[in-house]
Each structure stands twice: as structure tokens, then as C-alpha cells.
N, C-alpha and C. Protein backbone atom coordinates (compact mmCIF):
# COMPACT_ATOMS: atom_id res chain seq x y z
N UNK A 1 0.84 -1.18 0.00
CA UNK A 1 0.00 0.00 0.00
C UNK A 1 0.88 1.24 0.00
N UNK A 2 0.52 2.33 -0.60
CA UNK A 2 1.08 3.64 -0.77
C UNK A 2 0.99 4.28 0.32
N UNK A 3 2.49 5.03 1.37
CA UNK A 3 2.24 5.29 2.30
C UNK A 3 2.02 6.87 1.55
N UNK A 4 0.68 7.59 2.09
CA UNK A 4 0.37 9.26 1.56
C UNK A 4 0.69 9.98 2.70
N UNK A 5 1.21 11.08 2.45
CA UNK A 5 1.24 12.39 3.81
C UNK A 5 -0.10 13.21 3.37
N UNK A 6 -0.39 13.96 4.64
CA UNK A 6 -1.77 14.55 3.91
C UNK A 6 -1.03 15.48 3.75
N UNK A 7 -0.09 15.79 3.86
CA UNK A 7 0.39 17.61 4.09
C UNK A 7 0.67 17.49 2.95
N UNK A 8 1.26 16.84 1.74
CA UNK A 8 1.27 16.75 0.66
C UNK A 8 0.52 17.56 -0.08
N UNK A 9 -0.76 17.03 -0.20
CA UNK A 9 -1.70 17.35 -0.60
C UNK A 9 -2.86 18.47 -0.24
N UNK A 10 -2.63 19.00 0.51
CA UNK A 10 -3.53 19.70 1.58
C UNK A 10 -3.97 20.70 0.56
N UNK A 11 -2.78 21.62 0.52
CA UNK A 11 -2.89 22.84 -0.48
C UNK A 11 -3.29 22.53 -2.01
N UNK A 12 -2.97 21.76 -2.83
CA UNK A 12 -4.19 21.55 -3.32
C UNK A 12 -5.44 20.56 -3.87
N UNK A 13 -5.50 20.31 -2.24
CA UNK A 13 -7.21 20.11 -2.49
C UNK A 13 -7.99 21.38 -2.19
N UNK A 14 -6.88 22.14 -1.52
CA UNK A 14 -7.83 23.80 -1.45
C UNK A 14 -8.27 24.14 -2.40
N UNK A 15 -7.14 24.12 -3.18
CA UNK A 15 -7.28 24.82 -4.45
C UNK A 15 -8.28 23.85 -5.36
N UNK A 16 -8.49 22.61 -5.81
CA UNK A 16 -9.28 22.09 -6.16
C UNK A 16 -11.13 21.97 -5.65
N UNK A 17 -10.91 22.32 -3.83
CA UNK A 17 -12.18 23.05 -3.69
C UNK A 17 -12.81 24.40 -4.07
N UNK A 18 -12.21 24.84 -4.30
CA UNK A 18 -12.35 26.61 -4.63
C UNK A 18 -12.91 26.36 -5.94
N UNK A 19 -11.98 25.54 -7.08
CA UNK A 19 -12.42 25.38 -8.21
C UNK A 19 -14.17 24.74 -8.76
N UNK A 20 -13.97 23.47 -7.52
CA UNK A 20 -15.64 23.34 -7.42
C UNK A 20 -16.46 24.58 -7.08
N UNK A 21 -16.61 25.07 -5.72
CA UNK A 21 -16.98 26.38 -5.90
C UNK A 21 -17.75 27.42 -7.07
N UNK A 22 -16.15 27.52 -7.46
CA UNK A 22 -16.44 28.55 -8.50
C UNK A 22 -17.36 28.05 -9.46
N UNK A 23 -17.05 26.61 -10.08
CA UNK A 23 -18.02 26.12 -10.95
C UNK A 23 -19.35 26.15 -10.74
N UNK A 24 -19.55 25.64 -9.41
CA UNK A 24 -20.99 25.45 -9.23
C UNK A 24 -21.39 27.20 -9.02
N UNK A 25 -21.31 27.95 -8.76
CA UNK A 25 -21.69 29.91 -9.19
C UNK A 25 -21.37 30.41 -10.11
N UNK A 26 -20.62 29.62 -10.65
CA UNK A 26 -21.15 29.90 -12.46
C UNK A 26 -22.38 29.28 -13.23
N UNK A 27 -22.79 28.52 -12.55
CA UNK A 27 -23.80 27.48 -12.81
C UNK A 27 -25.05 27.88 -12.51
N UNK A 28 -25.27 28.24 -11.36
CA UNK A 28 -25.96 28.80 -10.70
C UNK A 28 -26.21 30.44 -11.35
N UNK A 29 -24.99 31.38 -11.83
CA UNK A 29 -25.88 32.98 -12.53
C UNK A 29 -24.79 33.55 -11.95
N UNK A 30 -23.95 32.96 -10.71
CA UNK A 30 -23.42 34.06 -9.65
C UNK A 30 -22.10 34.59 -10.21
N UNK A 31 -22.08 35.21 -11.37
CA UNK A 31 -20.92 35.35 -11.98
C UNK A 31 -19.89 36.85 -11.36
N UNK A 32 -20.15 37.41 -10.60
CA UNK A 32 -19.64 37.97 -9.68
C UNK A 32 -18.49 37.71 -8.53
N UNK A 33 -19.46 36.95 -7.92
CA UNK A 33 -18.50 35.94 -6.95
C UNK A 33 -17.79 35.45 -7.07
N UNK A 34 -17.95 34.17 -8.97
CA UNK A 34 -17.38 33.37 -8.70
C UNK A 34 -16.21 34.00 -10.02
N UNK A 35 -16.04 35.18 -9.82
CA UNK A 35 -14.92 35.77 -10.52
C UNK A 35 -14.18 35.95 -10.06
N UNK A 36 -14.03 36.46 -8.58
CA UNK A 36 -13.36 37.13 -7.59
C UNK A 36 -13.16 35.76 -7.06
N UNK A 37 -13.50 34.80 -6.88
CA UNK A 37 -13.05 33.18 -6.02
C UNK A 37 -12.59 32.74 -7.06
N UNK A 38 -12.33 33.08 -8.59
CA UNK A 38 -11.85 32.71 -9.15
C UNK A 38 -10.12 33.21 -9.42
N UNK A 39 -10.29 34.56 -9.31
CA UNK A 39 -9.13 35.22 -9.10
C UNK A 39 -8.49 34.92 -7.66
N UNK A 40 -9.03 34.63 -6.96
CA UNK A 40 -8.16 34.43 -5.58
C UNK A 40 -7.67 33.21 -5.61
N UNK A 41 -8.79 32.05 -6.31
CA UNK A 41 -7.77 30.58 -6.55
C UNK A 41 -6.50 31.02 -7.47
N UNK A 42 -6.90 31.26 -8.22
CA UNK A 42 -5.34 31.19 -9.33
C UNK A 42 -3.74 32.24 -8.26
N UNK A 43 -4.07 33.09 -7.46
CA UNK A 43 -3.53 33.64 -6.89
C UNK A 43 -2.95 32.60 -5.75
N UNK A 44 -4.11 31.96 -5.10
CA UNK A 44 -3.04 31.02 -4.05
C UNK A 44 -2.52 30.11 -4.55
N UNK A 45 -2.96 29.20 -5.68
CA UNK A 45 -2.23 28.12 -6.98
C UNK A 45 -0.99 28.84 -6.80
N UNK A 46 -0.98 29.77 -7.64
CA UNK A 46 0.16 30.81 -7.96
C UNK A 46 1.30 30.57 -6.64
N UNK A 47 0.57 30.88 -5.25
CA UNK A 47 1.68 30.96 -4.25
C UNK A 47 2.01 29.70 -3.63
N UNK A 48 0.86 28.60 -4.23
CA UNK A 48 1.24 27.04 -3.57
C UNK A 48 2.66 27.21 -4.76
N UNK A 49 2.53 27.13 -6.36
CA UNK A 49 3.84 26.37 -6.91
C UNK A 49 4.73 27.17 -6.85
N UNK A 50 4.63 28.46 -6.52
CA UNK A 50 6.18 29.28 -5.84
C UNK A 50 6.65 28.83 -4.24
N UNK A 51 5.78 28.38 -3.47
CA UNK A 51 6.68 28.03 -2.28
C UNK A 51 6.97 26.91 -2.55
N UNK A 52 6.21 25.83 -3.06
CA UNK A 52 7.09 24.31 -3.73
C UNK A 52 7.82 24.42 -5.09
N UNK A 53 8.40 25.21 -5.25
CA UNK A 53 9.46 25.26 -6.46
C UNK A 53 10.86 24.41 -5.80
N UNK A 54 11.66 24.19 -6.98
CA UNK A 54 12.30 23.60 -6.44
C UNK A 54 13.84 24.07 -6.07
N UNK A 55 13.74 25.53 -6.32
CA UNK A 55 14.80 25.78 -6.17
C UNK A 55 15.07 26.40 -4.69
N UNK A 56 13.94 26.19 -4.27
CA UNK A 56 13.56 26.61 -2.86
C UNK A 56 14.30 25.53 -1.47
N UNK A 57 14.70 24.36 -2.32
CA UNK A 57 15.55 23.43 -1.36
C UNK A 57 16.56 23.47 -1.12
N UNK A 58 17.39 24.86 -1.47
CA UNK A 58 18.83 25.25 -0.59
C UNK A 58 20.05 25.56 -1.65
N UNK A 59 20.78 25.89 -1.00
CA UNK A 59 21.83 26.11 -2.34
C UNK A 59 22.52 24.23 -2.61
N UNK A 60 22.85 25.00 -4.09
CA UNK A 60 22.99 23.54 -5.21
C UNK A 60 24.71 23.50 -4.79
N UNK A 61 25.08 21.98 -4.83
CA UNK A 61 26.44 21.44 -4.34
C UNK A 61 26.96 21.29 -5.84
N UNK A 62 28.24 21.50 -6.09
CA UNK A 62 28.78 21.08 -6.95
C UNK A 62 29.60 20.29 -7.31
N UNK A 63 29.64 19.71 -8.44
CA UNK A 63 30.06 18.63 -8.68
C UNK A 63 31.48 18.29 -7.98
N UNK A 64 32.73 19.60 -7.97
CA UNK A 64 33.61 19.33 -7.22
C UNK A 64 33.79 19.35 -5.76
N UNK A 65 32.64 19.79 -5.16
CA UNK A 65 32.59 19.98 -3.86
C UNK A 65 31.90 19.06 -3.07
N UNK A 66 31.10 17.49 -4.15
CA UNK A 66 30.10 16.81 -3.97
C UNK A 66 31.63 15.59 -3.50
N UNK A 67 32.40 15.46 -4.45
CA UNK A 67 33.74 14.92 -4.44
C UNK A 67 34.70 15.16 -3.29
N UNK A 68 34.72 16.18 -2.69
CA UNK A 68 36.00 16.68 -2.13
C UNK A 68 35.29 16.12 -0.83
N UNK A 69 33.88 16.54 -0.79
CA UNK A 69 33.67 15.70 0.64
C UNK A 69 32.78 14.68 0.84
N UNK A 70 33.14 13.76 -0.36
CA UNK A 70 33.04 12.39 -0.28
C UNK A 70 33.92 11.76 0.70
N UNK A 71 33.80 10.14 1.43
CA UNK A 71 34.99 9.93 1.93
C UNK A 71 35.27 8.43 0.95
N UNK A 72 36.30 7.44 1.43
CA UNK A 72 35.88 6.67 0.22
C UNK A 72 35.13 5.68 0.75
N UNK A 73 34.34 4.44 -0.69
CA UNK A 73 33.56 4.16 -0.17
C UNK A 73 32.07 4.82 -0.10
N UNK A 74 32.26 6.10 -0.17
CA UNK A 74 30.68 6.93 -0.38
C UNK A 74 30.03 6.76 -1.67
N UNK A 75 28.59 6.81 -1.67
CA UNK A 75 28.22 7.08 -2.98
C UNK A 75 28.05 8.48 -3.01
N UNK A 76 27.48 9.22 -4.28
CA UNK A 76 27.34 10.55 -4.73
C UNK A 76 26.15 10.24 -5.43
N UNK A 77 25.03 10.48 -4.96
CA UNK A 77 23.79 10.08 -6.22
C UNK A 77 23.59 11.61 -6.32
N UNK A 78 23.07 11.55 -8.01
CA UNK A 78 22.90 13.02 -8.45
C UNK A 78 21.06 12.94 -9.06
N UNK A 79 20.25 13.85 -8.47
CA UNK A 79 19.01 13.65 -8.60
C UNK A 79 18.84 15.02 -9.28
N UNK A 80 18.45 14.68 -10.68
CA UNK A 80 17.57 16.07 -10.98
C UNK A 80 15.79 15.88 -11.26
N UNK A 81 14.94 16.88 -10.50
CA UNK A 81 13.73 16.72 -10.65
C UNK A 81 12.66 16.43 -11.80
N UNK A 82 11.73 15.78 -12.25
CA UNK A 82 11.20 16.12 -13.29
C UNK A 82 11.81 14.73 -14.24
């Protein structure tokens, strides 16, 4: 079984509730509302994938400095995202 974190996911199922929301007051006539809940989702979207970017996980090691403090015997795994 897949172990899940909810914190993972938290932010967006927000954002995926908002989107229901909005749909259903568009549905409904309420095109007012669900303009402005529409603009505020894309705005926190917006600030969920800027605080999970990935360059946000610290400064990048380099290749000779990944080496120098290797000891031996170490591995060096090199992970790029995506």
C-alpha cells in the first residue's frame, strides 16, 4: 500500500475546492462571486507552486565539492527533478 502524507496534498485540495466552488456559481448565474473566487484561486495556486518550487531546497552542491567531501567508499547520487 502507498504510504500518503496529507500535508502533501492539503494545499491543493484547497485549491481544487475553490475550483468546485467557482463552478458550481457559475452554474448557478453568480458570476460575480465566482470571478473574484476565481481570481483568488489562481492567486493562491500561484503561491502554492512558488513556495514548492524547487529551487527553494537550498543552495545547489557542486560537482567538485560533492567529491571533495566524499569519503571513500561513499556514494554521490545526483538527482535532478522532473
Amino acid at each position: 500500500m502507498m504510504d500518503m502524507d496529507y500535508r502533501q496534498w492539503f494545499g491543493m485540495s484547497g485549491v481544487m475546492a475553490g475550483l468546485i466552488v467557482v463552478v458550481i456559481n457559475f452554474a448557478q448565474g453568480d458570476v460575480v462571486f465566482a470571478t473574484i473566487l476565481l481570481g483568488m484561486v489562481i492567486v493562491l495556486f500561484g503561491l502554492l507552486v512558488w513556495w514548492t518550487r524547487p529551487e527553494r531546497g537550498g543552495p545547489h552542491v557542486s560537482h567538485a565539492a560533492a567529491h571533495a567531501a566524499a569519503k571513500d567508499g561513499d556514494v554521490i547520487v545526483y538527482w535532478r527533478p522532473g
